[in-house]
Protein backbone atom coordinates (compact mmCIF):
# COMPACT_ATOMS: atom_id res chain seq x y z
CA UNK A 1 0.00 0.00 0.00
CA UNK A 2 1.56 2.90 -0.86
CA UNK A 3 0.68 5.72 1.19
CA UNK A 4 2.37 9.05 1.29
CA UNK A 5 1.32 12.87 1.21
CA UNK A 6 0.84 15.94 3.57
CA UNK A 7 -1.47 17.02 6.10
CA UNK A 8 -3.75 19.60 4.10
CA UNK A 9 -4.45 16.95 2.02
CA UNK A 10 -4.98 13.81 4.79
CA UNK A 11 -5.66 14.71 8.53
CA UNK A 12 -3.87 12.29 10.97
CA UNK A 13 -7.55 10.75 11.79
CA UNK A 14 -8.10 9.49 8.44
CA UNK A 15 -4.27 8.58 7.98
CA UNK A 16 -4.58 6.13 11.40
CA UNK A 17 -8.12 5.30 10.31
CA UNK A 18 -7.01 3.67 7.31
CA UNK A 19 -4.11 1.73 8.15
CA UNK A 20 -5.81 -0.10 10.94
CA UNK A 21 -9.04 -0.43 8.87
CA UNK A 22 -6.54 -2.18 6.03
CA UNK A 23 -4.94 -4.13 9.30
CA UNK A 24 -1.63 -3.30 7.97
CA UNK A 25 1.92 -3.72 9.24
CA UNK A 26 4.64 -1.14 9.12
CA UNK A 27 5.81 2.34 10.13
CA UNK A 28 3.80 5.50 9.23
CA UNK A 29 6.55 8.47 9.37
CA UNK A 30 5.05 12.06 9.85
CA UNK A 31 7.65 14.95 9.33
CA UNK A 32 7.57 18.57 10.16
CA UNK A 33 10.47 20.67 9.49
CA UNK A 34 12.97 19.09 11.09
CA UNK A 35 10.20 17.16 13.83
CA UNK A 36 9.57 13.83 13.18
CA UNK A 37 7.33 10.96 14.53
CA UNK A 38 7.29 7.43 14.22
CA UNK A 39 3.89 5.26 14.44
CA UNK A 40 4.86 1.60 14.28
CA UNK A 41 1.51 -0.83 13.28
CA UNK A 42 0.84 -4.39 13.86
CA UNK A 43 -2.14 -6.19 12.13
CA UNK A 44 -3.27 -2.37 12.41
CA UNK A 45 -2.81 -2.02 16.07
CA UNK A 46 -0.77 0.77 17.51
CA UNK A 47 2.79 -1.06 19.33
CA UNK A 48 4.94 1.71 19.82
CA UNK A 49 6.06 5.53 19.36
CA UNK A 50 8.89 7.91 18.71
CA UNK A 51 9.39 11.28 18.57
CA UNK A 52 13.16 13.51 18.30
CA UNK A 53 11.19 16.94 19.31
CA UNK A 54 9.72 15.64 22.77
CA UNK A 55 13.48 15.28 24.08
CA UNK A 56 13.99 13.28 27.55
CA UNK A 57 10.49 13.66 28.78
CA UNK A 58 9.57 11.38 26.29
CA UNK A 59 11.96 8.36 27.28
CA UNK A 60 10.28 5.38 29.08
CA UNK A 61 13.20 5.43 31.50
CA UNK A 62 13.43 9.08 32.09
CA UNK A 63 9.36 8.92 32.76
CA UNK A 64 9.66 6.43 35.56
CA UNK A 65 12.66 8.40 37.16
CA UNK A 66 10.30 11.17 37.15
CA UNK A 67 7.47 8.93 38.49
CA UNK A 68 10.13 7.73 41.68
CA UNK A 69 9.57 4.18 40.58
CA UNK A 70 13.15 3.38 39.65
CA UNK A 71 16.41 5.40 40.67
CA UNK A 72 19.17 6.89 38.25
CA UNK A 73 21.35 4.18 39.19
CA UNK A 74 18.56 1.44 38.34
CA UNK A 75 18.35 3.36 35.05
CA UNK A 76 21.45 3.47 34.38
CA UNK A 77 22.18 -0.27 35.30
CA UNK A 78 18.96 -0.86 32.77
CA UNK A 79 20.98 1.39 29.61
CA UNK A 80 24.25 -0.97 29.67
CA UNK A 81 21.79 -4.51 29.75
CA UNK A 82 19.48 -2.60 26.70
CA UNK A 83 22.75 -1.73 24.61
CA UNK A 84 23.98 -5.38 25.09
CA UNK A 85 21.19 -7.05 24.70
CA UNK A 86 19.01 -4.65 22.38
CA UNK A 87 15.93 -5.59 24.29
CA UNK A 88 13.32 -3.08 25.14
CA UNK A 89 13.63 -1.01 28.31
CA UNK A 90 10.19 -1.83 29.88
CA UNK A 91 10.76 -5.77 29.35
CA UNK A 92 14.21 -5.38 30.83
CA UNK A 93 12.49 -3.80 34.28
CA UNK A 94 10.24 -6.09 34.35
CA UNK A 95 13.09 -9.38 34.19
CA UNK A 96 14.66 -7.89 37.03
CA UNK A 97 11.62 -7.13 38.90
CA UNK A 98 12.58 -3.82 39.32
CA UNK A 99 8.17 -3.08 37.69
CA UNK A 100 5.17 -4.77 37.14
CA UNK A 101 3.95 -5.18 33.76
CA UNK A 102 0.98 -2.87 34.40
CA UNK A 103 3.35 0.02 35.46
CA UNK A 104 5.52 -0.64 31.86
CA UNK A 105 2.39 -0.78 29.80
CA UNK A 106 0.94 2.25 31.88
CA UNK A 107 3.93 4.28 30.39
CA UNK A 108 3.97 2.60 27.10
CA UNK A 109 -0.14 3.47 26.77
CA UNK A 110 0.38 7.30 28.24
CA UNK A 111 3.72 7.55 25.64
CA UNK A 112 1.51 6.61 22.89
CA UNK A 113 -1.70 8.90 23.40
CA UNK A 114 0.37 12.19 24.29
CA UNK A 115 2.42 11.21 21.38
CA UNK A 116 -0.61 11.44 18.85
CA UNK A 117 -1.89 13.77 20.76
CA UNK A 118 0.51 16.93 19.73
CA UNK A 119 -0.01 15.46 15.97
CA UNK A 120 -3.67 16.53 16.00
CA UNK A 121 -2.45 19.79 16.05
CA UNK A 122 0.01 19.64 12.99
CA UNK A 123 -1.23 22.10 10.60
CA UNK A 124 1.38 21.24 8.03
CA UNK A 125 3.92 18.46 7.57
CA UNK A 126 4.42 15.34 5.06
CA UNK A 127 3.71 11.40 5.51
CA UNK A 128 4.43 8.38 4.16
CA UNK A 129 4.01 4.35 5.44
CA UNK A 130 6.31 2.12 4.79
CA UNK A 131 5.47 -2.04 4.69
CA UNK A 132 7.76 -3.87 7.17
CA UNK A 133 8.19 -5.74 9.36
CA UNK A 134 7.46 -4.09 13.10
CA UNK A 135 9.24 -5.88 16.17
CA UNK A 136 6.84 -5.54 19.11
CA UNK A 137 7.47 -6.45 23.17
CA UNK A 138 7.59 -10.24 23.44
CA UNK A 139 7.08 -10.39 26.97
CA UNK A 140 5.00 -7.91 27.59
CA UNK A 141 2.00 -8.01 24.72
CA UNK A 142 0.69 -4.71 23.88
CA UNK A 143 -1.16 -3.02 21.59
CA UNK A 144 -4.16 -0.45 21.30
CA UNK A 145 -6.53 -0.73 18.40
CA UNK A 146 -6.82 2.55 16.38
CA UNK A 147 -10.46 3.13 16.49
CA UNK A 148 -9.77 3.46 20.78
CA UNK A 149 -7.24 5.73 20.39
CA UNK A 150 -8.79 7.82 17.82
CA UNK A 151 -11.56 8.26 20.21
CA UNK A 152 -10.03 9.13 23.08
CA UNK A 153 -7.95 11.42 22.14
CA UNK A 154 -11.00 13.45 20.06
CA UNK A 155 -12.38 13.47 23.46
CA UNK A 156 -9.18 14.91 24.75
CA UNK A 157 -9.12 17.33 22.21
CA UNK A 158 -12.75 18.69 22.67
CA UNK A 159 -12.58 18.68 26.51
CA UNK A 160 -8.92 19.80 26.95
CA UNK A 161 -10.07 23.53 27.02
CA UNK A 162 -12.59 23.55 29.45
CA UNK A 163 -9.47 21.66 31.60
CA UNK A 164 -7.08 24.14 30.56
CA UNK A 165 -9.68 26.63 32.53
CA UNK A 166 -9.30 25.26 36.01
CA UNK A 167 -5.78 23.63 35.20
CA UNK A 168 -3.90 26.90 33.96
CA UNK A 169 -0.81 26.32 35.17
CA UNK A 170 1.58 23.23 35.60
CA UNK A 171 2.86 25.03 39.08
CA UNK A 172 -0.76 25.04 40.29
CA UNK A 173 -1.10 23.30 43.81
CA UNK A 174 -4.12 21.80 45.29
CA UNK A 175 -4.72 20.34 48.51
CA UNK A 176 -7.43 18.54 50.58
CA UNK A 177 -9.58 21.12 52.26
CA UNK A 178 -9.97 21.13 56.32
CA UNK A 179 -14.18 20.80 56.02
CA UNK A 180 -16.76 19.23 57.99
CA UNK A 181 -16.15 16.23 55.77
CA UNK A 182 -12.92 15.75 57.29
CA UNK A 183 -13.57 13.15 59.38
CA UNK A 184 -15.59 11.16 56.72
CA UNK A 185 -12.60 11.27 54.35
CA UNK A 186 -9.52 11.69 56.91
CA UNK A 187 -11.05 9.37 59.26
CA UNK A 188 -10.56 5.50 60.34
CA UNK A 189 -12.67 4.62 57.88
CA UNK A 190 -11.22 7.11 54.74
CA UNK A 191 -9.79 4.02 52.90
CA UNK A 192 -13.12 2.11 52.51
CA UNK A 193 -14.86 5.30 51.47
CA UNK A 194 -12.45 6.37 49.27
CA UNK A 195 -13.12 2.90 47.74
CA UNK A 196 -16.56 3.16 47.03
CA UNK A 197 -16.75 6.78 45.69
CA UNK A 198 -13.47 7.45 44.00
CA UNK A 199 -12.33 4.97 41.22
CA UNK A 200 -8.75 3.63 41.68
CA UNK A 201 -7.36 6.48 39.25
CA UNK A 202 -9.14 8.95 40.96
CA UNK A 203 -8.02 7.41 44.38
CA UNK A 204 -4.46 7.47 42.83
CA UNK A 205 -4.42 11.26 42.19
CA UNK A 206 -5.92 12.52 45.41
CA UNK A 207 -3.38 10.33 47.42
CA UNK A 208 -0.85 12.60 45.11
CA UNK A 209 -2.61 15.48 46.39
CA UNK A 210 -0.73 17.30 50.05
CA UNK A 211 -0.81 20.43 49.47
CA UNK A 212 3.20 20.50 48.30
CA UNK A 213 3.16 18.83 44.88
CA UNK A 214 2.43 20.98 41.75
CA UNK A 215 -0.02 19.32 38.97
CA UNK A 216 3.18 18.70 37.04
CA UNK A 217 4.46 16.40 39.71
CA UNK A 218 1.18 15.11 39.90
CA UNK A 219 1.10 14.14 36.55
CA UNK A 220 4.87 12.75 36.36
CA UNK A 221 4.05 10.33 39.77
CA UNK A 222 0.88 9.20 38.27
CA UNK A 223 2.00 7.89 34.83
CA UNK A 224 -1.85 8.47 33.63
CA UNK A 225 -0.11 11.45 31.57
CA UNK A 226 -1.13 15.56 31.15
CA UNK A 227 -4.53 15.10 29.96
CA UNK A 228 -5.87 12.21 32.15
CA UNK A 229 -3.93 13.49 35.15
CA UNK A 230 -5.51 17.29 35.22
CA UNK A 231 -8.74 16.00 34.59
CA UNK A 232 -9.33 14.02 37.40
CA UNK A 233 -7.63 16.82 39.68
CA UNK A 234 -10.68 18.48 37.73
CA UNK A 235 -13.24 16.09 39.09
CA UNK A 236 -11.99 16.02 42.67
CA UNK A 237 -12.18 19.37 42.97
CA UNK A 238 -16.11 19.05 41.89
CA UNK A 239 -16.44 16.76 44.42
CA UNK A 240 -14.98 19.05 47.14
CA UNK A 241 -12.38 16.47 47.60
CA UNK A 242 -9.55 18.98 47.03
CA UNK A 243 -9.47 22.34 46.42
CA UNK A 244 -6.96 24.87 44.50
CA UNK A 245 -4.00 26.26 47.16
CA UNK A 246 -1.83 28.33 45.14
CA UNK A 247 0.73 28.71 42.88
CA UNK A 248 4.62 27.28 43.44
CA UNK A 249 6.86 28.54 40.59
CA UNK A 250 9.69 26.55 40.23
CA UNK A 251 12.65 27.56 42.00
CA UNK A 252 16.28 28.99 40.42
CA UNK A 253 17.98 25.20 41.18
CA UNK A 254 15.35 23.48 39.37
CA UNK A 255 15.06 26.34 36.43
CA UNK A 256 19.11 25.27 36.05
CA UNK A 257 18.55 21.73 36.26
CA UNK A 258 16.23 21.93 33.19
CA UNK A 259 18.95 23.39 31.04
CA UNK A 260 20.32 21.07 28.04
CA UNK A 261 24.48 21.82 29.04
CA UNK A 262 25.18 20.20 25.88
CA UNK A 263 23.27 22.62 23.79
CA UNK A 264 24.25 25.84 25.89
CA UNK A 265 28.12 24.85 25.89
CA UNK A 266 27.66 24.85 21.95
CA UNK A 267 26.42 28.68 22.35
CA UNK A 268 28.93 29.49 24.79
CA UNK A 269 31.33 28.21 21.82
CA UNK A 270 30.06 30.20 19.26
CA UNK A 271 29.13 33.44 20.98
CA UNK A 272 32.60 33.48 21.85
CA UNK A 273 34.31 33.30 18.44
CA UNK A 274 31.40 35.58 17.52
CA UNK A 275 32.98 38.01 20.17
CA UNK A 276 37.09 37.14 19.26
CA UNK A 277 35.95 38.22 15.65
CA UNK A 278 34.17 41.34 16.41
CA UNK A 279 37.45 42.03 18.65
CA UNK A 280 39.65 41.58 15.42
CA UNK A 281 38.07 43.80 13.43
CA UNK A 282 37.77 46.78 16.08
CA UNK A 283 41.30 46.16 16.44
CA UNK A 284 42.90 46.00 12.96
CA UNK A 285 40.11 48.29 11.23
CA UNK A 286 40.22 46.94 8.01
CA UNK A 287 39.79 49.48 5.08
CA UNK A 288 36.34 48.23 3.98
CA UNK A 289 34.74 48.85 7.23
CA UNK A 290 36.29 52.62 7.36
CA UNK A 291 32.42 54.14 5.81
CA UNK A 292 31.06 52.60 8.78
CA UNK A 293 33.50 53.84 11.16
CA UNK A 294 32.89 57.54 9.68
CA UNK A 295 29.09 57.65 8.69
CA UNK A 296 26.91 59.54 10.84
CA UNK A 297 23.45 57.73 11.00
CA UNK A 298 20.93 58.84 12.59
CA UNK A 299 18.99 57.82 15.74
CA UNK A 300 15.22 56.59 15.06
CA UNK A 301 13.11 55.96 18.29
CA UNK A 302 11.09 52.83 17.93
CA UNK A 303 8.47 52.59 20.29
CA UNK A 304 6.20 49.89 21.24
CA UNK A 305 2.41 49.64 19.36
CA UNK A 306 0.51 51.03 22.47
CA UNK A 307 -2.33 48.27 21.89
CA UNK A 308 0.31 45.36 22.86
CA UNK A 309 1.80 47.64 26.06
CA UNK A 310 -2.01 47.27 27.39
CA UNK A 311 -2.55 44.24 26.40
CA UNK A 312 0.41 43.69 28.50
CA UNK A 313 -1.08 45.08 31.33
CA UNK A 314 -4.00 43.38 30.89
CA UNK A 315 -2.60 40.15 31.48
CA UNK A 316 -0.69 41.04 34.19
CA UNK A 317 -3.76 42.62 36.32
CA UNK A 318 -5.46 39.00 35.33
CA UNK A 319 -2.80 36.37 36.49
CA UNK A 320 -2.52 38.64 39.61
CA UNK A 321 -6.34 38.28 40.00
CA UNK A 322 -6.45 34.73 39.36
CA UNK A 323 -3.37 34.04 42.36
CA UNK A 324 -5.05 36.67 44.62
CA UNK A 325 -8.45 34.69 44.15
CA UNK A 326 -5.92 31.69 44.72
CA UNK A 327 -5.06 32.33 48.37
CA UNK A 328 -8.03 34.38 49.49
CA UNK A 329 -10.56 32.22 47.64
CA UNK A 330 -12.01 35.33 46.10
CA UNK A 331 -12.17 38.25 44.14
CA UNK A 332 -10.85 41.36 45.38
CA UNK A 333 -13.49 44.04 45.67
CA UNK A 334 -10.92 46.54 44.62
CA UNK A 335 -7.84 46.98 42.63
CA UNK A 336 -6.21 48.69 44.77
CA UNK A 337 -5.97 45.71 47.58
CA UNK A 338 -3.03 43.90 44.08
CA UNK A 339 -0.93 46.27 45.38
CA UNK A 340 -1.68 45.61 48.91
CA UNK A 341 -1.18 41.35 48.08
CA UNK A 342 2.23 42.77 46.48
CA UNK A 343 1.38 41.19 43.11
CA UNK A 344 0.68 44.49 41.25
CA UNK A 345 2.39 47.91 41.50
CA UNK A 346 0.29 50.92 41.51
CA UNK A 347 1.20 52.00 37.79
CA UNK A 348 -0.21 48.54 36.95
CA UNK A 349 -3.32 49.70 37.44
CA UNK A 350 -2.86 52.75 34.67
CA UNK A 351 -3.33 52.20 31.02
CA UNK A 352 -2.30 56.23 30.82
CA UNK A 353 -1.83 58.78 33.22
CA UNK A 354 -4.95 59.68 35.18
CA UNK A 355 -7.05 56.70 33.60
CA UNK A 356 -7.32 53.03 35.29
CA UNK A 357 -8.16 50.31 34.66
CA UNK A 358 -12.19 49.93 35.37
CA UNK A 359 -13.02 46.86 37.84
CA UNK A 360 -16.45 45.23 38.82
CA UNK A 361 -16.91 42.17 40.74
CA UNK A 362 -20.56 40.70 39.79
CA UNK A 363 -21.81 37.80 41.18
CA UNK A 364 -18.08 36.22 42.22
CA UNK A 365 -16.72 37.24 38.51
CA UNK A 366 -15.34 40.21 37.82
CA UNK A 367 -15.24 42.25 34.43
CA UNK A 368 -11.94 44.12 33.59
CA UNK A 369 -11.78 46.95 30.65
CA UNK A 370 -10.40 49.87 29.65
């Protein structure tokens, strides 16, 4: 079957939808730029993933790290067996007992949807599948029929915005609220009652849930992945299980622990010849560069469209509504009390001098214009 084109003319739906319809076996290749993912088919079920763009968060071992169920140094042990061997991580864990096979194909499942997931939203990009032969996990059978994933992740594509509403930041915090339900759900009896109302994903998550952990950790410890993850936090919280704390930005350490050395040494390289060779020529003048030396060019001021500078403002009066209503669990009735919290500064509040912002709090939502 030869299959190849781009997405204006084929959406990744009907692309999937056909190879598993035709039960086919082989790799479908998607390319953008210089992205690129990898869809490997069996009998037209989904086996396995890859993707260059989604870096180490996308590695099976790097996941579990994340998820505390293995260490670096199990990891590590894991790599040198793998490049020996050439077996596949998760069947490698699961020989030396170090998972289950339901935490493997948890990872493997989550790996897959998220995967496909950023592909519904390829605008552009070329395809082609090529008919060969796919190696799939011997010990460890897995696949996922097309037509279930196709439907579940429409559904996580039409519901992901409302999500996005309550779950607007990865450094959100929730915790369990100190209520007069307390001693139903904190109580002797919490783990039998937690069994008959909460499902054992949704019992999962709220065990995640202390008040400390951002949804991002969350989501990393609970290998159900970004979309699964945020919206069960989603349905505790309409349950009054657990309620929105705050917001924890990540801290300096952690901002430095995300950065790719590798790639920033390579900068560091080239900014610095960049710099020897600027030195050269302010040294040694050359003659060509003498009508730059002499010309006289005058100064332009470029200022900023004024429509973007309020927009600006805008957002910032908005996130520092949205943390205010955060740890007061409301609205403020003024302004005025941003500055007070410290999350504003008083010329915040002025899109020009002498004119504010106008606030109104109606009905616990408030209305923000110019």
């Amino acid at each position: 079957m030869a299959l190849q084109g781009t997405l204006k003319d084929f959406s990744i739906t009907e692309i999937i939808q056909l190879i598993g319809q035709q039960l086919k076996t082989g790799v479908l290749k998607i390319r953008r730029g210089k992205d690129v993912v990898e869809i490997h088919f069996v009998d037209g079920m989904i086996v396995h993933v890859y993707s260059n763009y989604r870096g180490k968060k996308d590695l099976i071992g790097e996941i579990l790290v994340k998820a505390q169920l293995i260490t670096e140094e199990h990891l590590e042990r894991v790599l040198k067996i793998q490049k020996d061997t050439l077996k596949y991580l998760g069947e490698i864990l699961v020989e030396l007992q170090l998972l289950t096979k339901d935490d493997v194909l948890k990872v493997i499942s989550t790996q897959i949807y998220e995967t496909i997931y950023d592909l519904f939203w390829w605008e552009d990009g070329q395809f082609n599948f090529d008919l060969k032969l796919v190696e799939s996990y011997k010990k460890i059978p897995f696949a996922l029929s097309t037509e279930q994933v196709l439907l579940n992740i429409l559904r996580m594509v039409d519901e992901w915005s409302e999500i996005e509403k309550k779950i607007f930041s990865p450094h959100l915090v929730f915790k369990r609220p100190q209520t007069l339900d307390e001693k139903s759900v904190n109580g002797p009896s919490s783990r039998s009652y937690l069994k008959e109302k909460l499902t054992s994903e949704q019992e999962l998550i709220y065990n995640l849930v202390d008040g400390i952990r951002t949804v991002q950790e969350i989501i990393d410890r609970s290998l159900l992945g970004k979309f699964n993850a945020s919206e069960i936090l989603v349905e505790l919280a309409g349950m009054g299980l657990i309620e929105a704390a705050g917001v924890r930005t990540p801290s300096l350490i952690k901002k430095v622990s995300m950065v790719n050395f590798r790639e920033a040494l390579a900068f560091v390289y080239y900014g610095a010849f960049l710099v020897f060779i600027l030195f050269l020529l302010i040294y040694f003048k050359p003659s060509f560069l003498h009508h730059f030396w002499d010309s006289k060019i005058e100064r332009v001021n470029i200022e900023i469209p004024m429509h973007r500078v309020h927009q600006a403002q805008l957002d910032r009066i908005k996130n520092a509504l949205e943390i205010y209503y955060l740890e007061k669990g409301q609205y403020p009735p003024r302004l005025e009390e941003l500055i007070s919290a410290k999350l504003l500064k008083k010329s915040d509040l002025f899109y020009r001098r002498g004119s504010s912002y106008q606030y109104e709090l109606k009905d616990g939502k408030y209305f923000l214009k110019r």
